[in-house]
PDB file of N, CA and C in Angstrom:
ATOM      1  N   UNK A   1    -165.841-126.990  16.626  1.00  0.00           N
ATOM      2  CA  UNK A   1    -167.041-126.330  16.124  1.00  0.00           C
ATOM      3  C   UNK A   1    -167.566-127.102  14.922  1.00  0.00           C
ATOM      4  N   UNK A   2    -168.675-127.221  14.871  1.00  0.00           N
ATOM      5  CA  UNK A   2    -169.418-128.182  13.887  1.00  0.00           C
ATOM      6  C   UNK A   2    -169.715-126.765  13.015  1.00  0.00           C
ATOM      7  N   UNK A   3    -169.594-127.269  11.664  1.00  0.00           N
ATOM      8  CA  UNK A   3    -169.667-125.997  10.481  1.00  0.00           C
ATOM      9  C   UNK A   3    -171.324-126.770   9.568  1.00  0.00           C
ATOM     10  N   UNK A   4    -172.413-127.581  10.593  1.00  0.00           N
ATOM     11  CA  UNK A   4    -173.516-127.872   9.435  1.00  0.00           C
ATOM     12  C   UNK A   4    -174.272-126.679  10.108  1.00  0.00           C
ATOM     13  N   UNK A   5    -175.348-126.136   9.800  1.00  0.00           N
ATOM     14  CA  UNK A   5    -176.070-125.208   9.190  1.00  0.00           C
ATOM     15  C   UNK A   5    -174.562-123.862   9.117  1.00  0.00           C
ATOM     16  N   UNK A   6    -173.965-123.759   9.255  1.00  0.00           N
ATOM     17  CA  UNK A   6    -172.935-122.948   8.841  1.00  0.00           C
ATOM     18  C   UNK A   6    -172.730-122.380   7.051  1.00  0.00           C
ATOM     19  N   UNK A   7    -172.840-120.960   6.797  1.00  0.00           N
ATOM     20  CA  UNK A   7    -172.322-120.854   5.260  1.00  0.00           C
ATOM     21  C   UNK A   7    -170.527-119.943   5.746  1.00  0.00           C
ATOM     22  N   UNK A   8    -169.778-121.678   4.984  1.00  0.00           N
ATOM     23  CA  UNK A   8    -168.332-121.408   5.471  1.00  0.00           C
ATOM     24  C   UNK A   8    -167.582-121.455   4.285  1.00  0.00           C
ATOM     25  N   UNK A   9    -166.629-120.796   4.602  1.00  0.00           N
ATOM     26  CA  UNK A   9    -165.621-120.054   3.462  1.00  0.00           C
ATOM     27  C   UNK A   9    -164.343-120.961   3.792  1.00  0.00           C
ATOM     28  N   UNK A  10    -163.824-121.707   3.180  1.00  0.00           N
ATOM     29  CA  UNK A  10    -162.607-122.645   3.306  1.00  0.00           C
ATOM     30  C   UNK A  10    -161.708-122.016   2.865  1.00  0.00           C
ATOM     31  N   UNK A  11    -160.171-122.164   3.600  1.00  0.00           N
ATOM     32  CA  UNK A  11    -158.989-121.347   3.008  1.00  0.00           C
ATOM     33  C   UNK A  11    -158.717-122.483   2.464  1.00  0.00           C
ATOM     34  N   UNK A  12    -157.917-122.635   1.249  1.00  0.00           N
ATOM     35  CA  UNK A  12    -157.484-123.618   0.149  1.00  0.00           C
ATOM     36  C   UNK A  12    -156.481-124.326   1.005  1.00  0.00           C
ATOM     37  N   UNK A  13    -155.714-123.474   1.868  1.00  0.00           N
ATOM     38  CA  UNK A  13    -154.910-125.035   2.618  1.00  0.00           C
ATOM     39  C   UNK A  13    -155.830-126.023   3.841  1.00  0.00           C
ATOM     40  N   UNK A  14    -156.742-125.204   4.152  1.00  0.00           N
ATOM     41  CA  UNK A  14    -157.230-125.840   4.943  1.00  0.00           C
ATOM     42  C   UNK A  14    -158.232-127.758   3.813  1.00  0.00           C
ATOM     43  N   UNK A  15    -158.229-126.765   3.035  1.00  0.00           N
ATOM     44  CA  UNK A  15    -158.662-128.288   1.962  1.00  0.00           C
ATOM     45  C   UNK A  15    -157.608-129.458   1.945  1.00  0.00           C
ATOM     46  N   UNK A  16    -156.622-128.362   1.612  1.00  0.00           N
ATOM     47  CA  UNK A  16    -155.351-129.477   1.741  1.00  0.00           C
ATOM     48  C   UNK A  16    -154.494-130.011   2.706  1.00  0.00           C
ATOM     49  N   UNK A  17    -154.940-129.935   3.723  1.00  0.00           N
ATOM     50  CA  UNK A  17    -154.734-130.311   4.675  1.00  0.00           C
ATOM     51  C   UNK A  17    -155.731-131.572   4.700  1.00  0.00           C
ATOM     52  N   UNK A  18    -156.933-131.647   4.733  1.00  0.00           N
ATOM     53  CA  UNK A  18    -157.932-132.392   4.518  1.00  0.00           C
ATOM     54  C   UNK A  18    -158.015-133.348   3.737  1.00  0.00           C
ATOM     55  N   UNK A  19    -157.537-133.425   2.217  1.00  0.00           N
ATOM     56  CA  UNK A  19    -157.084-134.335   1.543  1.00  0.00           C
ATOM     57  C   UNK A  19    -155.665-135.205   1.994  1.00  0.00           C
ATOM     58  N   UNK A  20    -154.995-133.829   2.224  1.00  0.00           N
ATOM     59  CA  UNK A  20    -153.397-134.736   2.111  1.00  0.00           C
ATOM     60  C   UNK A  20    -153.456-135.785   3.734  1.00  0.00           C
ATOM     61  N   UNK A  21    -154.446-135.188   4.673  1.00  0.00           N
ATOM     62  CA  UNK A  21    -154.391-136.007   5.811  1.00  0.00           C
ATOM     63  C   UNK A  21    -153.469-136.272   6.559  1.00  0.00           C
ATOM     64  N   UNK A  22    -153.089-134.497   7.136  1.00  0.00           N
ATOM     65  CA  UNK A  22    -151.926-134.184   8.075  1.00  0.00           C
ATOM     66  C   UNK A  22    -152.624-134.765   8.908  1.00  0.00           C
ATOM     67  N   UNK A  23    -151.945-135.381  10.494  1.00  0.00           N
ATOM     68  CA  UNK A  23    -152.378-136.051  11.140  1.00  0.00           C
ATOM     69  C   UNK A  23    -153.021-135.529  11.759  1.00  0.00           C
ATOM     70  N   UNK A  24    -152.709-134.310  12.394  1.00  0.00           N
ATOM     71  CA  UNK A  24    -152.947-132.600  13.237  1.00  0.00           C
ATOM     72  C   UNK A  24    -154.306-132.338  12.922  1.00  0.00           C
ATOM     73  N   UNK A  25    -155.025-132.787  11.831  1.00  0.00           N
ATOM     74  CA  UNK A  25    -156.200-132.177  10.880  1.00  0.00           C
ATOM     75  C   UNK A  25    -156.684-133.421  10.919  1.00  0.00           C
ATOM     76  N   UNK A  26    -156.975-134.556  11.366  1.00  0.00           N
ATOM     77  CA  UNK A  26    -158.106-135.961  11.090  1.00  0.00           C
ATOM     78  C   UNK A  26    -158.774-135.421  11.222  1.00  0.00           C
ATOM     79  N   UNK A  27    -159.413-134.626  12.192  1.00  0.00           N
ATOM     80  CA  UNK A  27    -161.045-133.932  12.498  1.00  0.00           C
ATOM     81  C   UNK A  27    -161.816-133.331  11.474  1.00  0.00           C
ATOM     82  N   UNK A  28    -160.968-133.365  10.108  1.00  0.00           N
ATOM     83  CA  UNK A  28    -161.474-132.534   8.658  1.00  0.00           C
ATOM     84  C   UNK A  28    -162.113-133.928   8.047  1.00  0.00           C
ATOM     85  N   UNK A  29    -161.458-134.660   8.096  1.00  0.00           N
ATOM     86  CA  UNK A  29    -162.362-135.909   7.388  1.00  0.00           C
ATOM     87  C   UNK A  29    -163.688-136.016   7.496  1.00  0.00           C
ATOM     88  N   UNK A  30    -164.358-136.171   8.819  1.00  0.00           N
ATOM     89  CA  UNK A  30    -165.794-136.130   9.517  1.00  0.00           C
ATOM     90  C   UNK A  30    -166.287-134.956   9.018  1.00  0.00           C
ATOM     91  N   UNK A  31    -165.638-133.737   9.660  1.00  0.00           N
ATOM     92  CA  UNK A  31    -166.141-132.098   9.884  1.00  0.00           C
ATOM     93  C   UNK A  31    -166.403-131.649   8.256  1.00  0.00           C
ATOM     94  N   UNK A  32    -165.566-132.143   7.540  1.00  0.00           N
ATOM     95  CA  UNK A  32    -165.491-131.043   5.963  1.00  0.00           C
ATOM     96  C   UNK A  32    -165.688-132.369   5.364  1.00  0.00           C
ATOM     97  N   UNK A  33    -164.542-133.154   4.976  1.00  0.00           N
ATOM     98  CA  UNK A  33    -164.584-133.992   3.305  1.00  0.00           C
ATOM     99  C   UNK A  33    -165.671-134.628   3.498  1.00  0.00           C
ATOM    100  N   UNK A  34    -166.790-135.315   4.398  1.00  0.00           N
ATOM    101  CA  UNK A  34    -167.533-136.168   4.707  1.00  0.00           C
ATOM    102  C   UNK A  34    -168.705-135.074   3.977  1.00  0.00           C
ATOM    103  N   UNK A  35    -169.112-133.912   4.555  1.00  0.00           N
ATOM    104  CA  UNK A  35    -169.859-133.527   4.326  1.00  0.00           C
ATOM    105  C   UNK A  35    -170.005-132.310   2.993  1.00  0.00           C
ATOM    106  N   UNK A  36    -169.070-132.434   2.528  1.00  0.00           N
ATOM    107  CA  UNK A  36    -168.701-132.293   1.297  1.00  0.00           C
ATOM    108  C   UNK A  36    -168.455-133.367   0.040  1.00  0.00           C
ATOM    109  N   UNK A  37    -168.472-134.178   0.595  1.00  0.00           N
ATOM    110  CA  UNK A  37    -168.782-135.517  -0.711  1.00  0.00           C
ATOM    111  C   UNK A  37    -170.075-135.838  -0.864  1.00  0.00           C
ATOM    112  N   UNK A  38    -170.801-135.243   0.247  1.00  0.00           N
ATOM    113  CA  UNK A  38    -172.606-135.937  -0.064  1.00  0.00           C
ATOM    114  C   UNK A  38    -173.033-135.100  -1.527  1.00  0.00           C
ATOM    115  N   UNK A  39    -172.135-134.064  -1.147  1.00  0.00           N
ATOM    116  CA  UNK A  39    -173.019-133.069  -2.365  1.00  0.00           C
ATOM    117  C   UNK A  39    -172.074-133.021  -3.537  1.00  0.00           C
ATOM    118  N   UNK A  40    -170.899-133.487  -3.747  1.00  0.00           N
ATOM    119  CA  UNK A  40    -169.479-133.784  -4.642  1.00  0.00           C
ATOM    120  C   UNK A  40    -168.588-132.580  -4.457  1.00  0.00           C
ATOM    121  N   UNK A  41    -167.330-133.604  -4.056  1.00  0.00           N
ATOM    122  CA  UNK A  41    -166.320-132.898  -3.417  1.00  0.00           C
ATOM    123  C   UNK A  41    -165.637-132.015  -4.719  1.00  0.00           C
ATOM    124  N   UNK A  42    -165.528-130.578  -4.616  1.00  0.00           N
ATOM    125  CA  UNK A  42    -165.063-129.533  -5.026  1.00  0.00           C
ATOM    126  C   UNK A  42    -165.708-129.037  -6.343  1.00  0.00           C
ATOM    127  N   UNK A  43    -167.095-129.563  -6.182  1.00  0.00           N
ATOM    128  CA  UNK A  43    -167.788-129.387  -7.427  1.00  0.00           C
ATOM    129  C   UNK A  43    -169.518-128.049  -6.950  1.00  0.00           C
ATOM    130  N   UNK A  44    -169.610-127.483  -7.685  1.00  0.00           N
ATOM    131  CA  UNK A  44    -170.678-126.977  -6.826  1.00  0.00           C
ATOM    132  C   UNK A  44    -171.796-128.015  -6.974  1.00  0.00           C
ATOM    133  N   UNK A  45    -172.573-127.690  -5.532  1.00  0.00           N
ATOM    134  CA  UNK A  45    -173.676-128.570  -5.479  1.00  0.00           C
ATOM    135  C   UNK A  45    -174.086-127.960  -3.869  1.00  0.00           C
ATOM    136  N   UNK A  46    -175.299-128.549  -3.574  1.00  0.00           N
ATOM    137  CA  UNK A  46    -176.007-127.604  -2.070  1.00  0.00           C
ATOM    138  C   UNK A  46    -175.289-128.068  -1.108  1.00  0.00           C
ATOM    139  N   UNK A  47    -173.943-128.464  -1.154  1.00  0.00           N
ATOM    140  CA  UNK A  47    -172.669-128.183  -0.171  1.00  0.00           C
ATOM    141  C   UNK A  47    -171.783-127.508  -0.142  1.00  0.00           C
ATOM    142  N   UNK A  48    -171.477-126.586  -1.617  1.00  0.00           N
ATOM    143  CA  UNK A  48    -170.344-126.248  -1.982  1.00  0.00           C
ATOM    144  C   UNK A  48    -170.818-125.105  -2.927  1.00  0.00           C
ATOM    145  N   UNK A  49    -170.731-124.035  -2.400  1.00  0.00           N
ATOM    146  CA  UNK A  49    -171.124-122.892  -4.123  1.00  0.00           C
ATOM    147  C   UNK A  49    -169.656-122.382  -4.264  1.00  0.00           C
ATOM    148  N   UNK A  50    -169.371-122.764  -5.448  1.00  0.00           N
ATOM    149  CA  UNK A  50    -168.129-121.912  -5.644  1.00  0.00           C
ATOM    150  C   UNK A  50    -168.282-120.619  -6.311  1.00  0.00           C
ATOM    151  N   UNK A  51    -167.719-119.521  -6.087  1.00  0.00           N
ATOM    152  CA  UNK A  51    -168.096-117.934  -6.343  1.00  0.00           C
ATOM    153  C   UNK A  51    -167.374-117.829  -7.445  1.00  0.00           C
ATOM    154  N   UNK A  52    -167.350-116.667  -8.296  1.00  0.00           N
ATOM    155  CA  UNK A  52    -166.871-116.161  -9.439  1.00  0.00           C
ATOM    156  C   UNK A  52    -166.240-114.805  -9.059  1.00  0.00           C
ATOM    157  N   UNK A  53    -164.760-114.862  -9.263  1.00  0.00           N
ATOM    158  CA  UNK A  53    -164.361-113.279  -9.060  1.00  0.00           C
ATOM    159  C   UNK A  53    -165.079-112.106  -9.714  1.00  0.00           C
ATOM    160  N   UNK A  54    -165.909-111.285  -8.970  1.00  0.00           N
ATOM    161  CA  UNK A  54    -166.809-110.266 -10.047  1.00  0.00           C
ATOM    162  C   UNK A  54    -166.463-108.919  -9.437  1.00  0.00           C
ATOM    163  N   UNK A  55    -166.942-107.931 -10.147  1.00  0.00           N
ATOM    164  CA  UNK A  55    -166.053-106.661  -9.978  1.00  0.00           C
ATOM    165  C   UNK A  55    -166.568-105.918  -8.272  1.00  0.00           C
ATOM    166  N   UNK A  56    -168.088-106.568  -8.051  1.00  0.00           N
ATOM    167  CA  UNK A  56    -167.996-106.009  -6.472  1.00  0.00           C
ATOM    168  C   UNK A  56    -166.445-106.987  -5.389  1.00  0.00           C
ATOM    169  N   UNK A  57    -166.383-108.134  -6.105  1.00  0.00           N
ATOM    170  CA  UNK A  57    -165.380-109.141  -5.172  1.00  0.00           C
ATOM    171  C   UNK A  57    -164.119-108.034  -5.469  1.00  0.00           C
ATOM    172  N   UNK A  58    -163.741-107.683  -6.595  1.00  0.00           N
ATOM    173  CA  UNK A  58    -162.588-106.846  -6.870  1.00  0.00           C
ATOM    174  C   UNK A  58    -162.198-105.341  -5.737  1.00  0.00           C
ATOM    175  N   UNK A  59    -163.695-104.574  -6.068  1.00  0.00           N
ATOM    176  CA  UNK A  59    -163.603-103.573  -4.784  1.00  0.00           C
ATOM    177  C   UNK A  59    -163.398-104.108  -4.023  1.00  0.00           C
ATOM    178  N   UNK A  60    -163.706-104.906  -3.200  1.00  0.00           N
ATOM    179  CA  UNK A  60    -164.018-105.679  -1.542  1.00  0.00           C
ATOM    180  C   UNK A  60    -162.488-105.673  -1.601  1.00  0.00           C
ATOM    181  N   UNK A  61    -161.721-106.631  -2.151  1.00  0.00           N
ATOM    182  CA  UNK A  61    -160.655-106.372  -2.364  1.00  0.00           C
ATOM    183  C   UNK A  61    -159.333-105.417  -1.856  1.00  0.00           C
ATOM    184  N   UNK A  62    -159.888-104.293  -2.705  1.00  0.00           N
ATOM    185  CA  UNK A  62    -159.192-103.227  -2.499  1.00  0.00           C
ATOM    186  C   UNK A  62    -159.328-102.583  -1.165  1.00  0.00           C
ATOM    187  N   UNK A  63    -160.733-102.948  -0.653  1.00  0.00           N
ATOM    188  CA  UNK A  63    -161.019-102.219   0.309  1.00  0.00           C
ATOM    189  C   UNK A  63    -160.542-102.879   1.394  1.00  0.00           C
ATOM    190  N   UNK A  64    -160.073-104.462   1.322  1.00  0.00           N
ATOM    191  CA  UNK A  64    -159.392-104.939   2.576  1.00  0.00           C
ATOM    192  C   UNK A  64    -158.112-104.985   2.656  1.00  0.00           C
ATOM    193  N   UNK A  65    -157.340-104.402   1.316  1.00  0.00           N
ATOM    194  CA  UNK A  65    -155.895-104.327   1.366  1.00  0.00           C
ATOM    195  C   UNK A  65    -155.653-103.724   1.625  1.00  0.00           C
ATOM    196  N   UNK A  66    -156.594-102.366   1.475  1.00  0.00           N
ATOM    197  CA  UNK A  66    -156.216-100.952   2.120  1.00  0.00           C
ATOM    198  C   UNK A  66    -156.169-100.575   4.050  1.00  0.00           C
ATOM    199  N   UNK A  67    -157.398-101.283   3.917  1.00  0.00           N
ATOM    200  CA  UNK A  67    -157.684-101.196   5.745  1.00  0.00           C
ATOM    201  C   UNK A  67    -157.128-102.199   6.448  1.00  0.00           C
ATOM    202  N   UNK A  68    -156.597-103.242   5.384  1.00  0.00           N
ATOM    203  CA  UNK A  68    -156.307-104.345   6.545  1.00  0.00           C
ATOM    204  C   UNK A  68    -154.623-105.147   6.020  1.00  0.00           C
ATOM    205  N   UNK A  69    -154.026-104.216   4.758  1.00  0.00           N
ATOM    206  CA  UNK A  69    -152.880-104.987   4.571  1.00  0.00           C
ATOM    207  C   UNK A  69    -153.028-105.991   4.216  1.00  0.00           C
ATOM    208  N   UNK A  70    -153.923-106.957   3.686  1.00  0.00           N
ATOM    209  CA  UNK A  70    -153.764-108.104   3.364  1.00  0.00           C
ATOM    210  C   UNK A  70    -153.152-108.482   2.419  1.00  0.00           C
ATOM    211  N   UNK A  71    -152.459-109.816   1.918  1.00  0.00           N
ATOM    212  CA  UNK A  71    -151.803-110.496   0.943  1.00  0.00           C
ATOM    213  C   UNK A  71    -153.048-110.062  -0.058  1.00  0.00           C
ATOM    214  N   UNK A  72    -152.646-110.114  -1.420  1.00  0.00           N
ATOM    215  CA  UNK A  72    -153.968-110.113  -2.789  1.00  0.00           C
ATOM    216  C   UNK A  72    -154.768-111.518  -2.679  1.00  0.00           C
ATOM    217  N   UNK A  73    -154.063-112.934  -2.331  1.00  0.00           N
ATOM    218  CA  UNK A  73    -155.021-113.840  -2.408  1.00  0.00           C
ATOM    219  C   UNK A  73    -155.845-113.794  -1.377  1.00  0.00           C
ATOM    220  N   UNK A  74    -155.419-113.682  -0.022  1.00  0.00           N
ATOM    221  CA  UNK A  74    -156.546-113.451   1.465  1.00  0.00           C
ATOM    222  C   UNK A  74    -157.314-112.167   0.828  1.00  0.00           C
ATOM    223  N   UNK A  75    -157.143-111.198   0.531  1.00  0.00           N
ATOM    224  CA  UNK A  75    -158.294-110.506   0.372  1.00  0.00           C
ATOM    225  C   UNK A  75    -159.156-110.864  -0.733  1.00  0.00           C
ATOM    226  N   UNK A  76    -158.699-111.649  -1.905  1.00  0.00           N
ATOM    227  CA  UNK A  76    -159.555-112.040  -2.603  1.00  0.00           C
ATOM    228  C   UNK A  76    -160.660-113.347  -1.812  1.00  0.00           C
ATOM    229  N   UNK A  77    -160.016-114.079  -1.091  1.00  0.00           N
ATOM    230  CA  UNK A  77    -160.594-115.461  -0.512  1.00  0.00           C
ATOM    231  C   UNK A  77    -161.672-114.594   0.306  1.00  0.00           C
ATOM    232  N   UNK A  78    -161.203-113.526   1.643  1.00  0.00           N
ATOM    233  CA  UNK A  78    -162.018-113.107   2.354  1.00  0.00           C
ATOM    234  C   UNK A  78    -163.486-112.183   1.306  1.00  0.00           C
ATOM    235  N   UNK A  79    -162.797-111.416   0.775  1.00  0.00           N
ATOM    236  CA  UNK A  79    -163.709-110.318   0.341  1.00  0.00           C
ATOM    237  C   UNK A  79    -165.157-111.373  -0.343  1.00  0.00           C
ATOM    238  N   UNK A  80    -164.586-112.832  -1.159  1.00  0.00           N
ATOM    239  CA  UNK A  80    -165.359-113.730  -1.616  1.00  0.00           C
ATOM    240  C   UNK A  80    -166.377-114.230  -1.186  1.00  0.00           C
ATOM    241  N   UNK A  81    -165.582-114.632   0.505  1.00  0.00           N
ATOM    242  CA  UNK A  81    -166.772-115.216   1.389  1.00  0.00           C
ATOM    243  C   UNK A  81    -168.051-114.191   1.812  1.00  0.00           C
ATOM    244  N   UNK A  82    -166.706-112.791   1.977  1.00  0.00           N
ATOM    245  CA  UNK A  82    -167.869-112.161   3.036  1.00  0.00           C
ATOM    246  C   UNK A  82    -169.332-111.578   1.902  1.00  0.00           C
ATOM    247  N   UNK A  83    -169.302-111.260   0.314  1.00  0.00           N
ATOM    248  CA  UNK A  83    -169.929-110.830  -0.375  1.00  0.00           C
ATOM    249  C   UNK A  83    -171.271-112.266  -0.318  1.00  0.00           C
ATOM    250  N   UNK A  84    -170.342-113.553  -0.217  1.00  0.00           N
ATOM    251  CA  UNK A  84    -171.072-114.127  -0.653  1.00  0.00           C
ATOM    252  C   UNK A  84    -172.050-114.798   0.450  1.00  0.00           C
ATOM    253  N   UNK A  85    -171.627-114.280   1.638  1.00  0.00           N
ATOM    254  CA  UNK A  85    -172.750-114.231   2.828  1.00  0.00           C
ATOM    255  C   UNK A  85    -172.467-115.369   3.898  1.00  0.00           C
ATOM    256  N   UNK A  86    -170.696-115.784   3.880  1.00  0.00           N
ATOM    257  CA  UNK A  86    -170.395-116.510   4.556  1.00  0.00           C
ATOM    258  C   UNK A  86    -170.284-116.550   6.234  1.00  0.00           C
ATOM    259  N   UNK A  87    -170.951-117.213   7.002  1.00  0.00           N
ATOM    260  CA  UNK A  87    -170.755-117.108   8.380  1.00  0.00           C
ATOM    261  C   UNK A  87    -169.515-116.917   9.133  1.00  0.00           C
ATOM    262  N   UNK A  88    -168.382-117.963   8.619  1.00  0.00           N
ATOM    263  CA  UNK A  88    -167.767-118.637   9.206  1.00  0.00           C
ATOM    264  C   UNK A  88    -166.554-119.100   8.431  1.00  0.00           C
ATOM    265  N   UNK A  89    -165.137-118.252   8.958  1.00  0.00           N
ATOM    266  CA  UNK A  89    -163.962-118.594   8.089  1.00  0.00           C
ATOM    267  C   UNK A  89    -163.185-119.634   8.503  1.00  0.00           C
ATOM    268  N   UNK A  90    -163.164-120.282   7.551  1.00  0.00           N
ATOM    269  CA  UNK A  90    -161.933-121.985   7.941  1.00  0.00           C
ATOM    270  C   UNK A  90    -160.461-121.719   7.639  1.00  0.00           C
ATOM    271  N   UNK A  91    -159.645-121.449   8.575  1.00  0.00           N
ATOM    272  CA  UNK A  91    -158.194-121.133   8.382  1.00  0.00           C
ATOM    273  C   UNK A  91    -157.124-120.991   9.577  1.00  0.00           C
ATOM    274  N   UNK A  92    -156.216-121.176   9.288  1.00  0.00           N
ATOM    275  CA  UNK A  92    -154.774-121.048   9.952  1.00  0.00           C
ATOM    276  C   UNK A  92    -154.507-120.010  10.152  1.00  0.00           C
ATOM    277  N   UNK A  93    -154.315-118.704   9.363  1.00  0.00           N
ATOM    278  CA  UNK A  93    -154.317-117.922   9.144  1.00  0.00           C
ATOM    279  C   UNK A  93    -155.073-116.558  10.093  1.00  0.00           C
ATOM    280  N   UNK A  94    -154.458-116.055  11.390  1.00  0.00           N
ATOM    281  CA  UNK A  94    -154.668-115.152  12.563  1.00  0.00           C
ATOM    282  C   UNK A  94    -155.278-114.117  11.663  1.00  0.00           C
ATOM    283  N   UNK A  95    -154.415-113.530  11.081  1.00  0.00           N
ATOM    284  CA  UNK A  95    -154.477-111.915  10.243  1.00  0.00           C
ATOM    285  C   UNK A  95    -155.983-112.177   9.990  1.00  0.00           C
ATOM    286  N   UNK A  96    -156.927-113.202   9.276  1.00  0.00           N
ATOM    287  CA  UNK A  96    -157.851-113.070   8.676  1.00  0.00           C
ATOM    288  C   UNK A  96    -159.029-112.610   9.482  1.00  0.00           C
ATOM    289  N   UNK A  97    -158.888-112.282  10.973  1.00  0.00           N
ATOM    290  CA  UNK A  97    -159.595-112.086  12.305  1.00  0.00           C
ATOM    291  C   UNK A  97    -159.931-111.150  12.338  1.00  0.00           C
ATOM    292  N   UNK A  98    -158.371-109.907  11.951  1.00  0.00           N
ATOM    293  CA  UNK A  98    -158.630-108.586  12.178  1.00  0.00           C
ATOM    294  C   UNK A  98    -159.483-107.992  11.365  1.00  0.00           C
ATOM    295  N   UNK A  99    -159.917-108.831  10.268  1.00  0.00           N
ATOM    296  CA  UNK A  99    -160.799-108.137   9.472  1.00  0.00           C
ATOM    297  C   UNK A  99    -162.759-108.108  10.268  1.00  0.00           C
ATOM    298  N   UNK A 100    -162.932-108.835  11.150  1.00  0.00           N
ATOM    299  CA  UNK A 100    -164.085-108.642  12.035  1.00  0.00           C
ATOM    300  C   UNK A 100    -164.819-109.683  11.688  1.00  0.00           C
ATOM    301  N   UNK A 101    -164.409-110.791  10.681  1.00  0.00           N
ATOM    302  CA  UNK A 101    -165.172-112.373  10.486  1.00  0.00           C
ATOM    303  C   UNK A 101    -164.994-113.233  11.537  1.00  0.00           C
ATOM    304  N   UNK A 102    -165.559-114.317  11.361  1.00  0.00           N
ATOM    305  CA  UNK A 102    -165.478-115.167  12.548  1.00  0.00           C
ATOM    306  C   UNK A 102    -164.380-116.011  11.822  1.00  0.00           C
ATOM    307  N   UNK A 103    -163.394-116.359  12.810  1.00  0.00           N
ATOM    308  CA  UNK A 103    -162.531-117.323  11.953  1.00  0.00           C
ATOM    309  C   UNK A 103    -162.340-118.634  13.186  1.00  0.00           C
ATOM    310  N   UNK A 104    -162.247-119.928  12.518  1.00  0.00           N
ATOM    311  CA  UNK A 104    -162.409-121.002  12.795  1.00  0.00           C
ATOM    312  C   UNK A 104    -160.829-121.732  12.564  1.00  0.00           C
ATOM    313  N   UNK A 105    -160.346-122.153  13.577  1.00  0.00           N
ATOM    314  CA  UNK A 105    -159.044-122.981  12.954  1.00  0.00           C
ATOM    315  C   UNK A 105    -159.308-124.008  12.107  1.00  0.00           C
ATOM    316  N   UNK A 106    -159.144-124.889  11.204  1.00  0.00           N
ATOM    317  CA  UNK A 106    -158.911-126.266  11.000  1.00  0.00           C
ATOM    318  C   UNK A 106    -159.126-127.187  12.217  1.00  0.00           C
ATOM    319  N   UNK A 107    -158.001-127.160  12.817  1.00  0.00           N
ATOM    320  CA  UNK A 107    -158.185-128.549  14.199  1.00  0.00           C
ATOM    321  C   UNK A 107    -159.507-128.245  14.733  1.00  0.00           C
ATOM    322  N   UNK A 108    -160.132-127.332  15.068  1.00  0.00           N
ATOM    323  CA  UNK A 108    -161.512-127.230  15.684  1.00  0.00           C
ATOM    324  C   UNK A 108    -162.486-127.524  15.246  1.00  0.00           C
ATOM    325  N   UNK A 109    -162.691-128.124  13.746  1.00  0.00           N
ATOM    326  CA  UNK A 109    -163.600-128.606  13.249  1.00  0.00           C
ATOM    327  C   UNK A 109    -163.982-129.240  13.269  1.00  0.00           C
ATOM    328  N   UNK A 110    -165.477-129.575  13.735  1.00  0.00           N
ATOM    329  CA  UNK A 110    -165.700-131.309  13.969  1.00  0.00           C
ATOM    330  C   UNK A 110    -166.865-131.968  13.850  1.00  0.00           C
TER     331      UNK A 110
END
């Protein structure tokens, strides 16, 4: 799945996977770091908005640990994207499905 006109929410390993250049994950080079360096890699810029934990992200939060069990960092990562109007979740991570986002593996990115 190609993630350009996509607004996508990256799970932090899926970055690192991308940097560290598991072999399993080459398809992140093209799919993510490529198109994330036009605009500077991990910096905000009109490739990359990075969000601010704020007290609606905090409810969201609560409200997905409650309904959905999640770890505190996945519900912080999810509740982040979904406030912040993300299409499309980048992750390893099954559980993050049941919450009703679209979730995207890593290897499928391209």
């Amino acid at each position: 799945m190609s993630l350009a006109g996509e607004n996508a929410n990256l799970d932090a390993n899926t970055v690192i996977y991308a940097i560290e250049g598991y072999a399993q994950y080459t398809n992140l080079t093209a799919g993510l770091l490529i198109p994330l360096d036009a605009g500077a890699f991990l910096r905000p810029s009109p490739n990359l908005h990075i969000e601010p934990i704020s007290l609606p992200v905090l409810e969201k939060v609560i409200e997905l640990r409650a309904r959905h069990g999640l770890k505190i960092p996945d519900a912080i990562h999810l509740a982040t994207g979904i406030l912040a109007g993300c299409t499309v979740f980048v992750t390893c991570d099954a559980s993050w499905a049941k919450t009703g986002v679209t979730v995207v593996e890593p290897q499928d990115v391209t």
